[in-house]
N, C-alpha and C. Protein backbone atom coordinates (compact mmCIF):
# COMPACT_ATOMS: atom_id res chain seq x y z
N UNK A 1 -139.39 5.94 147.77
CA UNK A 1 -138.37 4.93 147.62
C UNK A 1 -138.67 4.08 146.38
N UNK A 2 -137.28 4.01 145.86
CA UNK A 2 -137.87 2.72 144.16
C UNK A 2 -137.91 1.69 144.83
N UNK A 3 -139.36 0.95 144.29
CA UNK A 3 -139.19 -0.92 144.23
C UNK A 3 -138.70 -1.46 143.47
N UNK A 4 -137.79 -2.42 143.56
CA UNK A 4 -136.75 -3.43 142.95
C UNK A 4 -137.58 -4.98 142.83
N UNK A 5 -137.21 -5.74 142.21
CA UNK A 5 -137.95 -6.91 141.94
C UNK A 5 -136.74 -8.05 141.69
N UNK A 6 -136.73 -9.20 141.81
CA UNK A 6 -136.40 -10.74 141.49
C UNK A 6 -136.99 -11.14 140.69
N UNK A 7 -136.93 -12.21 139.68
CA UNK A 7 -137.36 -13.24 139.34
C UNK A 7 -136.92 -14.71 139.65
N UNK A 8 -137.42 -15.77 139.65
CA UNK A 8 -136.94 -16.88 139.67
C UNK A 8 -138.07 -18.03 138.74
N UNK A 9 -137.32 -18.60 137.97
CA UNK A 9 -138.29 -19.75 136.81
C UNK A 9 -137.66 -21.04 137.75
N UNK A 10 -138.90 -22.16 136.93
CA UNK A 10 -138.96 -23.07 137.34
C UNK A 10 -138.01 -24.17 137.43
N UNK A 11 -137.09 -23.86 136.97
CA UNK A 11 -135.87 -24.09 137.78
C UNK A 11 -134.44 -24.26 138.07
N UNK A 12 -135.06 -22.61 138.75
CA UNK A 12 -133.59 -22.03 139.75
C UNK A 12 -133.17 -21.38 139.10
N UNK A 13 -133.20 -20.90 138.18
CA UNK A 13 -132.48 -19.87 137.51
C UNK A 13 -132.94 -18.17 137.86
N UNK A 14 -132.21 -17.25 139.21
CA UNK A 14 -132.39 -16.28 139.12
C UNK A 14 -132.18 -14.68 138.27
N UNK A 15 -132.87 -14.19 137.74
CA UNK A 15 -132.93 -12.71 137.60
C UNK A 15 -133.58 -11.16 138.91
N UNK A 16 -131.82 -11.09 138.70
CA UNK A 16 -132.09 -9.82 139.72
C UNK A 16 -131.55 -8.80 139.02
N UNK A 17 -132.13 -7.57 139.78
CA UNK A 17 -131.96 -6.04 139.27
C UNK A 17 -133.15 -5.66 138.55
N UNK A 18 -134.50 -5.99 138.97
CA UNK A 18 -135.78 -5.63 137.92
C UNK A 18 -136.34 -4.12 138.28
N UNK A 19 -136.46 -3.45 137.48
CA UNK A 19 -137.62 -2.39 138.18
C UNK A 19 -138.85 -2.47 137.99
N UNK A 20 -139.01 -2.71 136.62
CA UNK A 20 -140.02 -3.23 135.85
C UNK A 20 -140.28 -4.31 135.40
N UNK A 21 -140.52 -5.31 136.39
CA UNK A 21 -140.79 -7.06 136.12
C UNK A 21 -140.80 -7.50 134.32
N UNK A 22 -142.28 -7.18 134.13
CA UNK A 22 -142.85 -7.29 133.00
C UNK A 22 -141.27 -7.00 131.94
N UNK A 23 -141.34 -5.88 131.91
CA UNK A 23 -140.56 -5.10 130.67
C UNK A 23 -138.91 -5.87 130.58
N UNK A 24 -138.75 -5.69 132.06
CA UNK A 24 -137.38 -5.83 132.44
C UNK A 24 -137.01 -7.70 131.46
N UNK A 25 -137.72 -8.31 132.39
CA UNK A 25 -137.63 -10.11 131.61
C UNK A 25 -137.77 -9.78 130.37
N UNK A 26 -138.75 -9.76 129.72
CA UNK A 26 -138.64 -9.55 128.36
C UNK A 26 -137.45 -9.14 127.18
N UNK A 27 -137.07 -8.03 128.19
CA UNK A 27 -135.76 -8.02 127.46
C UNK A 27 -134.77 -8.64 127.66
N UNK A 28 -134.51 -9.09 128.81
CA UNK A 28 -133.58 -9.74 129.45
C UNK A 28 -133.40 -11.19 128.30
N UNK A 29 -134.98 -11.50 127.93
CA UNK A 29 -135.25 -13.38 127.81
C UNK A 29 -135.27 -12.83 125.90
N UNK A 30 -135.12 -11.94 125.18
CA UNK A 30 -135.09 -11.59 124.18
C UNK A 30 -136.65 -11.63 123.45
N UNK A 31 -137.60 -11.37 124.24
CA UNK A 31 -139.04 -12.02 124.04
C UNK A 31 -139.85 -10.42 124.44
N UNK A 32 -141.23 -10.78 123.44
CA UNK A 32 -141.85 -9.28 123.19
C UNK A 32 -143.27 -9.24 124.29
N UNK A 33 -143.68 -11.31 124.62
CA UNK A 33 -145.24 -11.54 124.90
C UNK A 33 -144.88 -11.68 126.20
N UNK A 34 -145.33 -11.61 127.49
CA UNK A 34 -145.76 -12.25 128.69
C UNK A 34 -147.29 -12.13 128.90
N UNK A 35 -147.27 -13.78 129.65
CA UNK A 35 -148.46 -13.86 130.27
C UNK A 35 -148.38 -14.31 131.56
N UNK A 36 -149.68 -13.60 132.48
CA UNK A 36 -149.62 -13.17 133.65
C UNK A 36 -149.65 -14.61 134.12
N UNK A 37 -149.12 -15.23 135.46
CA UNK A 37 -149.10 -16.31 136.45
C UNK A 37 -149.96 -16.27 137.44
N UNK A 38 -150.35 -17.22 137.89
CA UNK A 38 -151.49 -16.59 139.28
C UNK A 38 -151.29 -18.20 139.61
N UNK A 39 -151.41 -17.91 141.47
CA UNK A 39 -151.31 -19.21 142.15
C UNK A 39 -152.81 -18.89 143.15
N UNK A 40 -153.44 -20.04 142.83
CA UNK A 40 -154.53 -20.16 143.78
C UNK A 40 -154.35 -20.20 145.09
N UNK A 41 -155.22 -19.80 145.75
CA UNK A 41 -155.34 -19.76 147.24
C UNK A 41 -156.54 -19.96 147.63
N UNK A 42 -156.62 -20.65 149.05
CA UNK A 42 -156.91 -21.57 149.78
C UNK A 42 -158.99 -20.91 150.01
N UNK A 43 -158.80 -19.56 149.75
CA UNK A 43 -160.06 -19.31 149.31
C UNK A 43 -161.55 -19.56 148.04
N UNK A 44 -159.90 -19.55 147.13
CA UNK A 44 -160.84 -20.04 145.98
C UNK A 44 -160.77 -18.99 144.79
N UNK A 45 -159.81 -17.99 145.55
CA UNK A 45 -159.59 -16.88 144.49
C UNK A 45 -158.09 -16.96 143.57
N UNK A 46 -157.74 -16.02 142.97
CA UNK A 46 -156.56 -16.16 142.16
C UNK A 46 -155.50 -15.20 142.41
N UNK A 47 -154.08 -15.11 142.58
CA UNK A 47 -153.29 -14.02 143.15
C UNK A 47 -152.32 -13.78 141.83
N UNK A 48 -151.88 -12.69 141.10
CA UNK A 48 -150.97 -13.07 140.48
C UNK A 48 -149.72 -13.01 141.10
N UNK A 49 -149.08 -13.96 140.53
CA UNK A 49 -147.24 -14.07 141.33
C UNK A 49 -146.17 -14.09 140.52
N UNK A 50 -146.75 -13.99 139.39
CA UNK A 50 -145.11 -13.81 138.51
C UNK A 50 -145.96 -14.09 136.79
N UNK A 51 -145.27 -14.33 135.46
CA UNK A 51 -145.23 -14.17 134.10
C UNK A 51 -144.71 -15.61 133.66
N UNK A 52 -145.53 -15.83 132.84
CA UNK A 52 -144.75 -17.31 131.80
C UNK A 52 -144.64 -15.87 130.63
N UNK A 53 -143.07 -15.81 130.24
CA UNK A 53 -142.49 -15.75 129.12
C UNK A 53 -141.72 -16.92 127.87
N UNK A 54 -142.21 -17.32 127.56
CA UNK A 54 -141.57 -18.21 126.55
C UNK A 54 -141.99 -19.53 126.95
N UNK A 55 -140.95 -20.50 127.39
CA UNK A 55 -141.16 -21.39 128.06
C UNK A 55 -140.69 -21.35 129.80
N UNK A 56 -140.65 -20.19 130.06
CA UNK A 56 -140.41 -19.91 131.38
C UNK A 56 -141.53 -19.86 132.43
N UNK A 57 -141.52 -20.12 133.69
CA UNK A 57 -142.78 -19.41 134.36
C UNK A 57 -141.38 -19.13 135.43
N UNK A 58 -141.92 -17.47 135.57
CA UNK A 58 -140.95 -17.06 136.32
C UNK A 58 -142.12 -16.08 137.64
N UNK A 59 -141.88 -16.35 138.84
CA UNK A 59 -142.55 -15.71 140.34
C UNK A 59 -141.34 -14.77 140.22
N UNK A 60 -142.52 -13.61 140.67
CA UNK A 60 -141.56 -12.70 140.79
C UNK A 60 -141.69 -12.11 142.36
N UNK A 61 -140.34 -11.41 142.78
CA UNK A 61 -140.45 -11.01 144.03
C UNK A 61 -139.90 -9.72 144.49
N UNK A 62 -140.83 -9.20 145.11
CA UNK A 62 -140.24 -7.64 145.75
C UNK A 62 -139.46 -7.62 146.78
N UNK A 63 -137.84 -7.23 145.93
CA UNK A 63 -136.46 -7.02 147.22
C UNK A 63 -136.98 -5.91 148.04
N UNK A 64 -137.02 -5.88 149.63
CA UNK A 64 -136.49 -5.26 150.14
C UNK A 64 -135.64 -5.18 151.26
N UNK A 65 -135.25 -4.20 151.64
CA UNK A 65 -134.12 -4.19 152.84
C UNK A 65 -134.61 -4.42 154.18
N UNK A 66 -133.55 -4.98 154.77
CA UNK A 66 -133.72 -5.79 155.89
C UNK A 66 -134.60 -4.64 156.76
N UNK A 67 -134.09 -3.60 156.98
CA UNK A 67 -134.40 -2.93 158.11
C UNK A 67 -135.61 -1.86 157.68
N UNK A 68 -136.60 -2.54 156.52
CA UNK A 68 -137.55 -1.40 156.24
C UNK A 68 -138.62 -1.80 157.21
């Protein structure tokens, strides 16, 4: 099955229809660089969750269907 992806920046502005997070924004935002996002957790380690492109920081999220 293909994975599909979301984005959402800091604020509120969604991008949907991704296959390829990375690649997909980039073109979308007319931009060549991303850098990776990571939100700490409660351990002490680092998760990544989404890309600052430009002046964006956009979390990204994996659509799936209700009934998987």
């Amino acid at each position: 099955m293909e994975r599909h992806f979301m984005a959402m920046d800091q604020y509120g502005q969604f991008f949907h229809g991704l296959k390829n997070p990375r690649k997909d924004l980039c073109e979308k935002l007319g931009r060549k660089h991303a850098s990776k996002m990571y939100h700490d957790r409660k351990d002490g380690t680092a998760r990544h969750c989404g890309y600052i492109i430009g002046t964006l920081w956009l979390e990204v999220f994996e659509v799936k269907p209700i009934n998987s």
